[in-house]
N, C-alpha and C. Protein backbone atom coordinates (compact mmCIF):
# COMPACT_ATOMS: atom_id res chain seq x y z
N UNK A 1 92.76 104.08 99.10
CA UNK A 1 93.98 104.01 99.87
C UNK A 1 94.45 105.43 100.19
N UNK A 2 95.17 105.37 101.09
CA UNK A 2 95.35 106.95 101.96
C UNK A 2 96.95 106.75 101.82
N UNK A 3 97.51 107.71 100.65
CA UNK A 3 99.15 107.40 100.45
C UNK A 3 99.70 108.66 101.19
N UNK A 4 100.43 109.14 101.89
CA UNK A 4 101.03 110.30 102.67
C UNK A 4 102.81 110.16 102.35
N UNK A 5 103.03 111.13 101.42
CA UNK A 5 103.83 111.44 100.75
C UNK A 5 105.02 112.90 101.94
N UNK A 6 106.63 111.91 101.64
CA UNK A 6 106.84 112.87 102.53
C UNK A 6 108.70 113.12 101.79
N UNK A 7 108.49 114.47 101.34
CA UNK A 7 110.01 114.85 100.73
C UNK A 7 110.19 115.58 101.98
N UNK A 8 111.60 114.75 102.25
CA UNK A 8 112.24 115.03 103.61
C UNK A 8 113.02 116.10 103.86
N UNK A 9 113.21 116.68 104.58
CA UNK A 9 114.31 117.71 104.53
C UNK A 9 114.79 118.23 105.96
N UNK A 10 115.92 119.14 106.09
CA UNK A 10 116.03 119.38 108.07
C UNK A 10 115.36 120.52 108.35
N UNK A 11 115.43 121.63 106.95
CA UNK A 11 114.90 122.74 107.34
C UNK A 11 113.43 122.97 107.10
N UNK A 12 113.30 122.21 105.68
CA UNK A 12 111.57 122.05 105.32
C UNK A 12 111.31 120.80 105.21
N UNK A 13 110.17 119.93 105.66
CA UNK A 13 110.23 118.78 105.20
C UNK A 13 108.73 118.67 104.78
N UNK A 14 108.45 118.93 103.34
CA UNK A 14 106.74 118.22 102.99
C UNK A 14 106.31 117.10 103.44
N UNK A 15 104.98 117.48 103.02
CA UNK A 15 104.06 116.06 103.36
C UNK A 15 102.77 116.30 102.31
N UNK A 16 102.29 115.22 101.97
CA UNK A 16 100.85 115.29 101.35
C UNK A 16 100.42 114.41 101.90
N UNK A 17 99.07 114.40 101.35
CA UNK A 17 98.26 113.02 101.68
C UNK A 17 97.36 112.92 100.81
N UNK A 18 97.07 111.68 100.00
CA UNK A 18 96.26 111.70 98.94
C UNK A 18 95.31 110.60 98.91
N UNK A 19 94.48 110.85 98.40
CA UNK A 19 93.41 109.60 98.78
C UNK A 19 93.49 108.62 96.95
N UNK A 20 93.16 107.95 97.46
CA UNK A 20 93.37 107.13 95.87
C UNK A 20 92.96 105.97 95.59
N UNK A 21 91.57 106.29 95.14
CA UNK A 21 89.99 105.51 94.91
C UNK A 21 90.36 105.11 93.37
N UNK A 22 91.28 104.39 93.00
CA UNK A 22 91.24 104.30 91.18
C UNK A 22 90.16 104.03 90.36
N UNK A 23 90.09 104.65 89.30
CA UNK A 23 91.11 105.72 88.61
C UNK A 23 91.81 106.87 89.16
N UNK A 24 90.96 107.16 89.85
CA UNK A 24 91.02 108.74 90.55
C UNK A 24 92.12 109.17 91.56
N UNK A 25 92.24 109.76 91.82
CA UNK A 25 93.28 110.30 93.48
C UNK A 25 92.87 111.70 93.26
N UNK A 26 93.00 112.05 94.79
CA UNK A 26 92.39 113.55 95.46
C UNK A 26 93.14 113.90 96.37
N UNK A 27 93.48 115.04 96.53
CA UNK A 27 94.53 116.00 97.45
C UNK A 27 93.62 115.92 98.58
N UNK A 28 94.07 115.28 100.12
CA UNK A 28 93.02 115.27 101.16
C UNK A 28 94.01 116.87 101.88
N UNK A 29 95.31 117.10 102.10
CA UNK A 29 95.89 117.97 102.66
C UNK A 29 97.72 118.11 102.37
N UNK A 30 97.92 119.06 102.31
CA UNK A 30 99.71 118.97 102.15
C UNK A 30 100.18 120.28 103.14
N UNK A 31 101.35 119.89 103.48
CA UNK A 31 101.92 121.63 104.38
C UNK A 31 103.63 120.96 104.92
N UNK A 32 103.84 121.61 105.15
CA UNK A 32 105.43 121.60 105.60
C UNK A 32 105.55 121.40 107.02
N UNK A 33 106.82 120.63 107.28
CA UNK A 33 107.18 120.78 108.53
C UNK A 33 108.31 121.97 109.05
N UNK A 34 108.60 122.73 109.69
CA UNK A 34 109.65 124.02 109.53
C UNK A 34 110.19 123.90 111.09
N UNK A 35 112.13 123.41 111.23
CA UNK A 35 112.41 123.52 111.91
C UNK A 35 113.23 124.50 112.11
N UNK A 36 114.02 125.27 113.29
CA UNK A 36 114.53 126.05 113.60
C UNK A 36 116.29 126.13 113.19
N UNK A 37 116.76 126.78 112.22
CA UNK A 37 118.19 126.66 111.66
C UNK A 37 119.32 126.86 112.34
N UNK A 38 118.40 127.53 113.36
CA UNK A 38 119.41 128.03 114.69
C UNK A 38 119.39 127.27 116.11
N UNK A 39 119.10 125.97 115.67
CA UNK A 39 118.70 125.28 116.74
C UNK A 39 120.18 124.13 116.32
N UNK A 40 120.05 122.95 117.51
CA UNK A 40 121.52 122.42 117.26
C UNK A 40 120.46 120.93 116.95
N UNK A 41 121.18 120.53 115.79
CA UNK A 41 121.12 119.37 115.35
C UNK A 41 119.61 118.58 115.92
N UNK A 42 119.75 118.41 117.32
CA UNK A 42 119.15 117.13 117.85
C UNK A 42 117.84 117.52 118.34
N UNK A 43 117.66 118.90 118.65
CA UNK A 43 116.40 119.70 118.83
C UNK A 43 116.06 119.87 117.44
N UNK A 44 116.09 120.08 116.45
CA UNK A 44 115.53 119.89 114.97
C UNK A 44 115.04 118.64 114.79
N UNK A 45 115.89 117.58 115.05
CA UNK A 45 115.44 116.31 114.85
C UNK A 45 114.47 115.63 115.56
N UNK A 46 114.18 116.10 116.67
CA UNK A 46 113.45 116.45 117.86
C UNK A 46 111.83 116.97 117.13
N UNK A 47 111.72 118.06 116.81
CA UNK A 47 110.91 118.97 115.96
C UNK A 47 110.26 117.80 114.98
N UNK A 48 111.17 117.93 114.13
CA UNK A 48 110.68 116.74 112.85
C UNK A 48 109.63 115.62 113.39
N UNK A 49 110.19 115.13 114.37
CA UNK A 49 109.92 113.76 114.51
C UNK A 49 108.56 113.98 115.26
N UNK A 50 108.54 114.97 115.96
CA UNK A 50 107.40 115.60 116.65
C UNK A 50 105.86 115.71 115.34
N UNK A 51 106.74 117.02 115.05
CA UNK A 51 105.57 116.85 113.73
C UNK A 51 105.01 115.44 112.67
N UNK A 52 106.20 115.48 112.63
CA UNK A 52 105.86 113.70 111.34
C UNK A 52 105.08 113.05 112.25
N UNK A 53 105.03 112.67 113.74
CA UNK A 53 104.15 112.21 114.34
C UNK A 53 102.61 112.57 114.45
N UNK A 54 102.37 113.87 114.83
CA UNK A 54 101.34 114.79 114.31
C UNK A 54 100.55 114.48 113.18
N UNK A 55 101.75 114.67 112.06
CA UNK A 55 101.01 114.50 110.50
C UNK A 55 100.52 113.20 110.49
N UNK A 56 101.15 112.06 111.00
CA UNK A 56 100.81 110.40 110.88
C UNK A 56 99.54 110.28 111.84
N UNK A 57 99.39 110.99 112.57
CA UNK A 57 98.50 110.52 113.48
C UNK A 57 97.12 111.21 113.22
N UNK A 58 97.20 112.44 112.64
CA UNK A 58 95.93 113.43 112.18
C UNK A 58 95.40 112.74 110.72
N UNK A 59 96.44 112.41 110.01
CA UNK A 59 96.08 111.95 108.86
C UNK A 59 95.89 110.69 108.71
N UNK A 60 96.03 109.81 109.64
CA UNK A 60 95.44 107.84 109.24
C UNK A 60 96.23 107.91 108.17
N UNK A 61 97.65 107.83 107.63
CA UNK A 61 97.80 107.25 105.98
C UNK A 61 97.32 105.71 106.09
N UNK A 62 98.06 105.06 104.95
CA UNK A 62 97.66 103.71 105.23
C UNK A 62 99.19 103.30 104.68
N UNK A 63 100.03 103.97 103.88
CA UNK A 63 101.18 103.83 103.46
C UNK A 63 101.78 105.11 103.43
N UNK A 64 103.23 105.05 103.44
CA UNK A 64 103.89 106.63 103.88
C UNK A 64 105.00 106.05 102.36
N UNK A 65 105.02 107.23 102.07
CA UNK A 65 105.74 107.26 100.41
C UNK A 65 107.35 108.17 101.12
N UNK A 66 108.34 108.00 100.63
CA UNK A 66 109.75 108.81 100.91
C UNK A 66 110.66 108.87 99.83
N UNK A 67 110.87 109.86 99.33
CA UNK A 67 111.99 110.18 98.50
C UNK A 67 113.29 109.45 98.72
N UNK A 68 113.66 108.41 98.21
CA UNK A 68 115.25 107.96 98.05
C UNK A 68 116.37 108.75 98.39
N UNK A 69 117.34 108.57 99.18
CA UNK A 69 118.41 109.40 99.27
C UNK A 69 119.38 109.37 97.70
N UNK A 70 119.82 109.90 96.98
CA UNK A 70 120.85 109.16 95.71
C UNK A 70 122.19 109.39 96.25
N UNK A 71 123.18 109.28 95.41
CA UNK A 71 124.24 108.71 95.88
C UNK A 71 125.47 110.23 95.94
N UNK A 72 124.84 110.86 94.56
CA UNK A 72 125.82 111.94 94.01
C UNK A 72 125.85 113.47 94.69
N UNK A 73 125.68 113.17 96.07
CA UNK A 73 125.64 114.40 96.16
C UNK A 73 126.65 115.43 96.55
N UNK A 74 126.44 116.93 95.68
CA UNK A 74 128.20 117.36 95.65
C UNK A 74 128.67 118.18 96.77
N UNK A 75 127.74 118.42 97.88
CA UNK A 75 127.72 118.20 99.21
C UNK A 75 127.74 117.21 100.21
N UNK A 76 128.68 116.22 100.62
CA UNK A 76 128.55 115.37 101.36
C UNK A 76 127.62 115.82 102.91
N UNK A 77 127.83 116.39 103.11
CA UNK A 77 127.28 117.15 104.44
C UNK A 77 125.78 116.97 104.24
N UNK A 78 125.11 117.68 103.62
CA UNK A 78 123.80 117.64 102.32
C UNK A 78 123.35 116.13 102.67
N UNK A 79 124.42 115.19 102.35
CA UNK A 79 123.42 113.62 102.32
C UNK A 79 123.45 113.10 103.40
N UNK A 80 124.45 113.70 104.56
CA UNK A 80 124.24 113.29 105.77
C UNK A 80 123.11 113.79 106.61
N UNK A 81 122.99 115.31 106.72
CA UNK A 81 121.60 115.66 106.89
C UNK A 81 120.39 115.01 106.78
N UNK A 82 120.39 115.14 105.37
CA UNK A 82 119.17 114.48 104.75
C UNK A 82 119.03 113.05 105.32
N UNK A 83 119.88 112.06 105.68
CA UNK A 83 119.66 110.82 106.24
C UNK A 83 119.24 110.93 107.82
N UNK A 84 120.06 112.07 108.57
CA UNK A 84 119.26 112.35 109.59
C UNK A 84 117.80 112.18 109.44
N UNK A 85 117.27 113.20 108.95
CA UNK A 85 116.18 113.94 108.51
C UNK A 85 115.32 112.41 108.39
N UNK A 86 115.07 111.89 107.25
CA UNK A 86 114.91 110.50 106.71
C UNK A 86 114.71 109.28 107.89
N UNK A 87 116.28 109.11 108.67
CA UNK A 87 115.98 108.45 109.97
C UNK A 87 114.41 108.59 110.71
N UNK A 88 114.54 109.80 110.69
CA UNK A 88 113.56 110.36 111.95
C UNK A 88 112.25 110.54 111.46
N UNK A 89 111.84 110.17 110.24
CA UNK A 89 110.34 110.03 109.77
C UNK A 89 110.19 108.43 109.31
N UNK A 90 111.17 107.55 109.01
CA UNK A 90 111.63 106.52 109.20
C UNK A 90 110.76 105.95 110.11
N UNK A 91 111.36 106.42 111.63
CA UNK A 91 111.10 105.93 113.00
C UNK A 91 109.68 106.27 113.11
N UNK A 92 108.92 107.40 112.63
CA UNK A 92 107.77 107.42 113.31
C UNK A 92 106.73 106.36 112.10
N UNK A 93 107.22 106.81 110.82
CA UNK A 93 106.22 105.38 109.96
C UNK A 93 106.71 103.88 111.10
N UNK A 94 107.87 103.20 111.46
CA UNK A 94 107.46 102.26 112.13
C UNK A 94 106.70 102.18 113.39
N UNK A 95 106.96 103.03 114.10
CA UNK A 95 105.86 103.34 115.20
C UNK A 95 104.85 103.27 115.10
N UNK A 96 104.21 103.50 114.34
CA UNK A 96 102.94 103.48 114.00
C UNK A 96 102.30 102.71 113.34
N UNK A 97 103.72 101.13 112.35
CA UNK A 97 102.93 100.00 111.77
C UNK A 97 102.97 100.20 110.48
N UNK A 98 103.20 101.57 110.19
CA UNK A 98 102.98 102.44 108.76
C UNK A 98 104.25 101.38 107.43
N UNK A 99 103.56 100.97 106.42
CA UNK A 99 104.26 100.27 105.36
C UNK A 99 104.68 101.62 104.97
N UNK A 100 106.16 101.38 103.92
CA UNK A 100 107.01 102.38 103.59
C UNK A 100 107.08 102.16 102.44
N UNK A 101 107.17 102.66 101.33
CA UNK A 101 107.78 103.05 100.13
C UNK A 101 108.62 104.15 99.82
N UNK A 102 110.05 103.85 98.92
CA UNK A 102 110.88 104.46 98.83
C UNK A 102 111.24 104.48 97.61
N UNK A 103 110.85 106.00 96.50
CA UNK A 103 111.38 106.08 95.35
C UNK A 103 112.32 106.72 94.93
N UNK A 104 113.01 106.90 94.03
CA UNK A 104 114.48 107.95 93.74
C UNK A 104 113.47 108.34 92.34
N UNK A 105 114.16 109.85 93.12
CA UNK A 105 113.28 111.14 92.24
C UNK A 105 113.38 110.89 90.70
N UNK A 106 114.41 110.49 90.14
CA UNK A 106 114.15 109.53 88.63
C UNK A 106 112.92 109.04 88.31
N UNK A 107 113.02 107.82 89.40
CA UNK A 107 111.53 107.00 88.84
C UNK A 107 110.44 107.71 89.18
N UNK A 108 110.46 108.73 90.41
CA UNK A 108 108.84 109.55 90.25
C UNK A 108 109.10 110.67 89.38
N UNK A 109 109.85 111.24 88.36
CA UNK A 109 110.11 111.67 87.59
C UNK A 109 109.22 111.14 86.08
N UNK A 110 110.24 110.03 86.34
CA UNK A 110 109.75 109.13 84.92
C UNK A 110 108.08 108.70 85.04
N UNK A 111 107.66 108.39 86.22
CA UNK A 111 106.34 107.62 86.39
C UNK A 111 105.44 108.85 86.01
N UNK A 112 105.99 110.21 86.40
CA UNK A 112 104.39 111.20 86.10
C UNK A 112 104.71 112.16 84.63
N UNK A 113 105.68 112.25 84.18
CA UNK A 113 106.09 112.84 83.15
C UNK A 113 107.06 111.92 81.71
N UNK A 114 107.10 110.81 82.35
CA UNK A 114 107.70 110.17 81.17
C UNK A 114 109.01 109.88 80.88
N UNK A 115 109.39 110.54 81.53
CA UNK A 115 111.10 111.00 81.48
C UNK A 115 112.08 111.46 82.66
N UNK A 116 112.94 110.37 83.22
CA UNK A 116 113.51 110.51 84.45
C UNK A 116 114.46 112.17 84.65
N UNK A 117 114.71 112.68 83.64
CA UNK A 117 115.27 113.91 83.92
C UNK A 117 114.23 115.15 83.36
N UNK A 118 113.14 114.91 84.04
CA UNK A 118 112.40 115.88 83.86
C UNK A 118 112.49 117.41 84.63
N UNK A 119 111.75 118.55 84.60
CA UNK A 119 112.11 119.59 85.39
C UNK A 119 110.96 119.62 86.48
N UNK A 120 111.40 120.31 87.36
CA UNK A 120 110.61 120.37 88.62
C UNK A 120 108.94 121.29 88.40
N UNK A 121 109.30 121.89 87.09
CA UNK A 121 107.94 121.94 86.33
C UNK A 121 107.62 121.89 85.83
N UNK A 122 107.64 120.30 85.37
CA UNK A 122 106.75 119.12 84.62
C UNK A 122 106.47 118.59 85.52
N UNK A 123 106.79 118.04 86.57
CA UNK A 123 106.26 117.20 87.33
C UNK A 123 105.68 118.05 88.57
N UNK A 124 105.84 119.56 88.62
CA UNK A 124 104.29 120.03 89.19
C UNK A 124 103.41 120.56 88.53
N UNK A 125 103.18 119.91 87.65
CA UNK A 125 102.32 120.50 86.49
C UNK A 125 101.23 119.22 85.86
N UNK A 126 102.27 117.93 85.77
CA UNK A 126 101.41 116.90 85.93
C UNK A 126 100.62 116.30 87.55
N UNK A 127 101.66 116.86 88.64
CA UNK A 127 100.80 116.93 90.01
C UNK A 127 99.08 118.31 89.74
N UNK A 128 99.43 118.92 89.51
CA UNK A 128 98.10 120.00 89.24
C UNK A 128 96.86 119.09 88.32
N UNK A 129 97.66 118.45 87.26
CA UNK A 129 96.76 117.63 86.61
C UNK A 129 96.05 116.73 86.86
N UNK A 130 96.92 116.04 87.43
CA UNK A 130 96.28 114.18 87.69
C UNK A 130 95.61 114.73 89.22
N UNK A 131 95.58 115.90 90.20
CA UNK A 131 95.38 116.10 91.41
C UNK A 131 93.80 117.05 90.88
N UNK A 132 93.59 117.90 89.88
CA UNK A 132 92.35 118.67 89.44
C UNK A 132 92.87 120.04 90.11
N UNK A 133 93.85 120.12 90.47
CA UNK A 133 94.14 121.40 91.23
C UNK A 133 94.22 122.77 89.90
N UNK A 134 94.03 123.90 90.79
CA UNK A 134 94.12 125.29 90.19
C UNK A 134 95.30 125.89 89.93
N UNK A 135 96.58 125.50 90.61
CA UNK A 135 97.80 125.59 90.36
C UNK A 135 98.92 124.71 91.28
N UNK A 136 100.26 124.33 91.39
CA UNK A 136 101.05 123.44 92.13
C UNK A 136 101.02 124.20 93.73
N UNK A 137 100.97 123.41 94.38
CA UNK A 137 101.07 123.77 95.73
C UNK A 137 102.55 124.19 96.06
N UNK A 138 102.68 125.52 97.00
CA UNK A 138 103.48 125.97 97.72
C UNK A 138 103.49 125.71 99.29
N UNK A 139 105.01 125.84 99.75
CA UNK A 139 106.42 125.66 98.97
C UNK A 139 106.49 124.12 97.84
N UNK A 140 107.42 124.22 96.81
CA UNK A 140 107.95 123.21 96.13
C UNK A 140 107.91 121.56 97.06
N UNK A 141 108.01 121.84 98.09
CA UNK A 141 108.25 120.78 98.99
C UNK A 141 107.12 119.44 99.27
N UNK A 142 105.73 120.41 98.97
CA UNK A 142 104.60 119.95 99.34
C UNK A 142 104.26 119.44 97.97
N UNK A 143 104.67 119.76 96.67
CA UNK A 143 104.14 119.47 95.83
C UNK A 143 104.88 118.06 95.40
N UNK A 144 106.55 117.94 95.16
CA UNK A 144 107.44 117.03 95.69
C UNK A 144 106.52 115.84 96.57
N UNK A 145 106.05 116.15 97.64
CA UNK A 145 105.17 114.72 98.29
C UNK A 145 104.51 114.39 97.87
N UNK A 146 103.29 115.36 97.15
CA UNK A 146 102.15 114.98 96.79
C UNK A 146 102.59 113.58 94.98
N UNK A 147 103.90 114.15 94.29
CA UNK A 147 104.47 113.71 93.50
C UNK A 147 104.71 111.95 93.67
N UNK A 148 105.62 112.04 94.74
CA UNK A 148 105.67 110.74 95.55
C UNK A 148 104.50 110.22 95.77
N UNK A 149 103.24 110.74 96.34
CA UNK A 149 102.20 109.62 96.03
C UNK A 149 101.37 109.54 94.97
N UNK A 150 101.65 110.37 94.02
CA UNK A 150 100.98 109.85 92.43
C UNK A 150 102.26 109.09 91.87
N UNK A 151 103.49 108.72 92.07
CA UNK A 151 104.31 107.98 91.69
C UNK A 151 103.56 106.78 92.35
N UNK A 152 103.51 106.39 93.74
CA UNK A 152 102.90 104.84 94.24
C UNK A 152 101.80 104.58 93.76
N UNK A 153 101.23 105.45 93.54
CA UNK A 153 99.16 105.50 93.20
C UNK A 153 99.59 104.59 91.78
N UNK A 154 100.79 105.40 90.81
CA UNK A 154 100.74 105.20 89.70
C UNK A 154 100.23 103.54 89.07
N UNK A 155 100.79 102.64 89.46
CA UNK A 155 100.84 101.70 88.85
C UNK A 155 99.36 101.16 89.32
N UNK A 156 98.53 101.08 90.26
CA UNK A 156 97.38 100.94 90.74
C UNK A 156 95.91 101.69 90.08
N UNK A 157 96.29 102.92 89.80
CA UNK A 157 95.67 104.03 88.73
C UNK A 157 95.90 103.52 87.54
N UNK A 158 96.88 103.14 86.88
CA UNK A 158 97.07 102.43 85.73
C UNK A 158 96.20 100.82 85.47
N UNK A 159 96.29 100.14 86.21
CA UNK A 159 95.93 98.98 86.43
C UNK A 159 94.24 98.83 86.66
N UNK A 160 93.58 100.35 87.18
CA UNK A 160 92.59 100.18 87.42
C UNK A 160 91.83 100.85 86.13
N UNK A 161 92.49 101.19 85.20
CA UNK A 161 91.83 102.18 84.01
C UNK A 161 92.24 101.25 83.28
N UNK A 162 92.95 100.79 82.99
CA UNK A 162 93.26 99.81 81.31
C UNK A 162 93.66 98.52 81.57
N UNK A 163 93.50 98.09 83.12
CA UNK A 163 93.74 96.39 83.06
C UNK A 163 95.41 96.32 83.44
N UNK A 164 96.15 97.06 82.93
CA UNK A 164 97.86 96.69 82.89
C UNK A 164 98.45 98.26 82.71
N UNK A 165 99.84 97.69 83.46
CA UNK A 165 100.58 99.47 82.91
C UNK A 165 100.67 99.03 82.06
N UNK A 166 101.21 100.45 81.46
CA UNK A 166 102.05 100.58 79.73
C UNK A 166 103.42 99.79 80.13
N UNK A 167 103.88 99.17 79.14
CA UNK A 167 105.37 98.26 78.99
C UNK A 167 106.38 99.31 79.47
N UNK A 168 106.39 100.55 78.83
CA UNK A 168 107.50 101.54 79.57
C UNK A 168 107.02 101.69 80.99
N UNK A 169 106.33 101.97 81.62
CA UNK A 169 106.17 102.57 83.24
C UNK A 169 106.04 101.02 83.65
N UNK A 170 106.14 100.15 83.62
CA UNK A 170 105.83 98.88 84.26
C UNK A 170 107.78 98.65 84.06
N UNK A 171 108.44 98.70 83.09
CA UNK A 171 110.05 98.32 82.93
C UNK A 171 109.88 99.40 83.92
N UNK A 172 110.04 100.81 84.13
CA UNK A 172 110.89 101.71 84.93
C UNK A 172 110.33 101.45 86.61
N UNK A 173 109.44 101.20 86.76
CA UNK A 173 109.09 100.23 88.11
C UNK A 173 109.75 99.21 88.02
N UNK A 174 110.10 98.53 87.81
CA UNK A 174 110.32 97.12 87.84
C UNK A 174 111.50 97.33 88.00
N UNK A 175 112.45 98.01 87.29
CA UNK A 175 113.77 98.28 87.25
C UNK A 175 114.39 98.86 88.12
N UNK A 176 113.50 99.23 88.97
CA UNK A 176 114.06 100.33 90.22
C UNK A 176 113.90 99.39 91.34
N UNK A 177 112.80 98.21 91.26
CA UNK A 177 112.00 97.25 92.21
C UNK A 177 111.08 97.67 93.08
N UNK A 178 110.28 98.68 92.31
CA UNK A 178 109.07 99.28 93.16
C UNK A 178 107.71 97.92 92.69
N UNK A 179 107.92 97.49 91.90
CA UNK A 179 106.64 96.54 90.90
C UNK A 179 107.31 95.07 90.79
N UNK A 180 107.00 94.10 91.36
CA UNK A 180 107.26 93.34 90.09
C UNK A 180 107.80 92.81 88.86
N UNK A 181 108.68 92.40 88.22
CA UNK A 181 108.13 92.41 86.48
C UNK A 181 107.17 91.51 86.13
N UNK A 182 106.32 92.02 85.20
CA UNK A 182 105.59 91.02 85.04
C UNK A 182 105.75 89.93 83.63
N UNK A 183 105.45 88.75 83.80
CA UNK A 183 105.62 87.74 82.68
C UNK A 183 104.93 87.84 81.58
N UNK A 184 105.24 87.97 80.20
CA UNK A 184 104.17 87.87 78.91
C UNK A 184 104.29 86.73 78.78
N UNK A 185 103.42 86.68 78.38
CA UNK A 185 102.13 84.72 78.27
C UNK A 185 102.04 84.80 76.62
């Protein structure tokens, strides 16, 4: 499966794309989208949507992964952006047919390191790991996506190495409603 992982943003917005043959997953490409700060609103959004099209169309995903907006943010301005931003990669996964998944950085937190308040390097550090890489990809942004699709891979990678997740990563899916729960017999 071809997961294309995308932490959104107005000024940077990552992307990965990961291939994910279980057990396994492989870094096929990651890079940023970079719009102009000095540009007004709708020509940025413009940009984005341009590129995210680009990236969807060069890369075949087969599912597009997106960071959750959360609720707390101590910039209101900040979460309006960001929903711009979000909208407009939104629109081009339906254009294109593209299934969506949407996690809050908690649960891809918790899914690759164990622990929903983890630091941003633990969880590019378990991306370097579970990916075979030589060190986390730059900017932060790209590594962030690639994160998002070892969070979706996760439960599939799990399932394909030992039969079942573990009871903890199967509750913290389940609890968020990325999985299922599943029934004990």
């Amino acid at each position: 499966m071809r997961i294309l992982g995308i932490d959104p943003g107005l000024n940077c917005t990552g992307y990965g794309l990961v291939a994910h043959d279980p057990p396994s997953a492989r870094l096929v490409e990651g890079g940023v989208i970079r719009t102009d700060a000095s540009a007004s609103l709708e020509v940025r959004l413009a940009t984005l949507a341009q590129g995210i099209r680009g990236v969807v169309s060069d890369l075949d995903p087969e599912v597009m992964v997106v960071e959750d907006l959360y609720a707390k943010y101590e910039h209101p301005r900040t979460a309006i952006l960001m929903g711009h931003a979000r909208g407009v990669i939104l629109l081009a996964a339906a254009e294109r047919g593209l299934q969506v998944a949407a996690y809050p950085a908690s649960l891809v937190k918790r899914a690759l390191t164990g622990h929903g308040r983890a630091t941003k390097e633990q969880v590019a550090s378990m991306v370097v790991h579970l990916l075979g890489l030589a060190q986390a990809p730059e900017p932060r942004d790209v590594t962030d996506a690639l994160a998002l699709c070892l969070c979706h891979a996760a439960p599939m990678r799990l399932e394909g190495r030992r039969g079942a997740l573990p009871e903890r990563l199967a509750r913290a899916l389940a609890d968020q409603g990325a999985v299922p729960r599943r029934e004990r017999r």
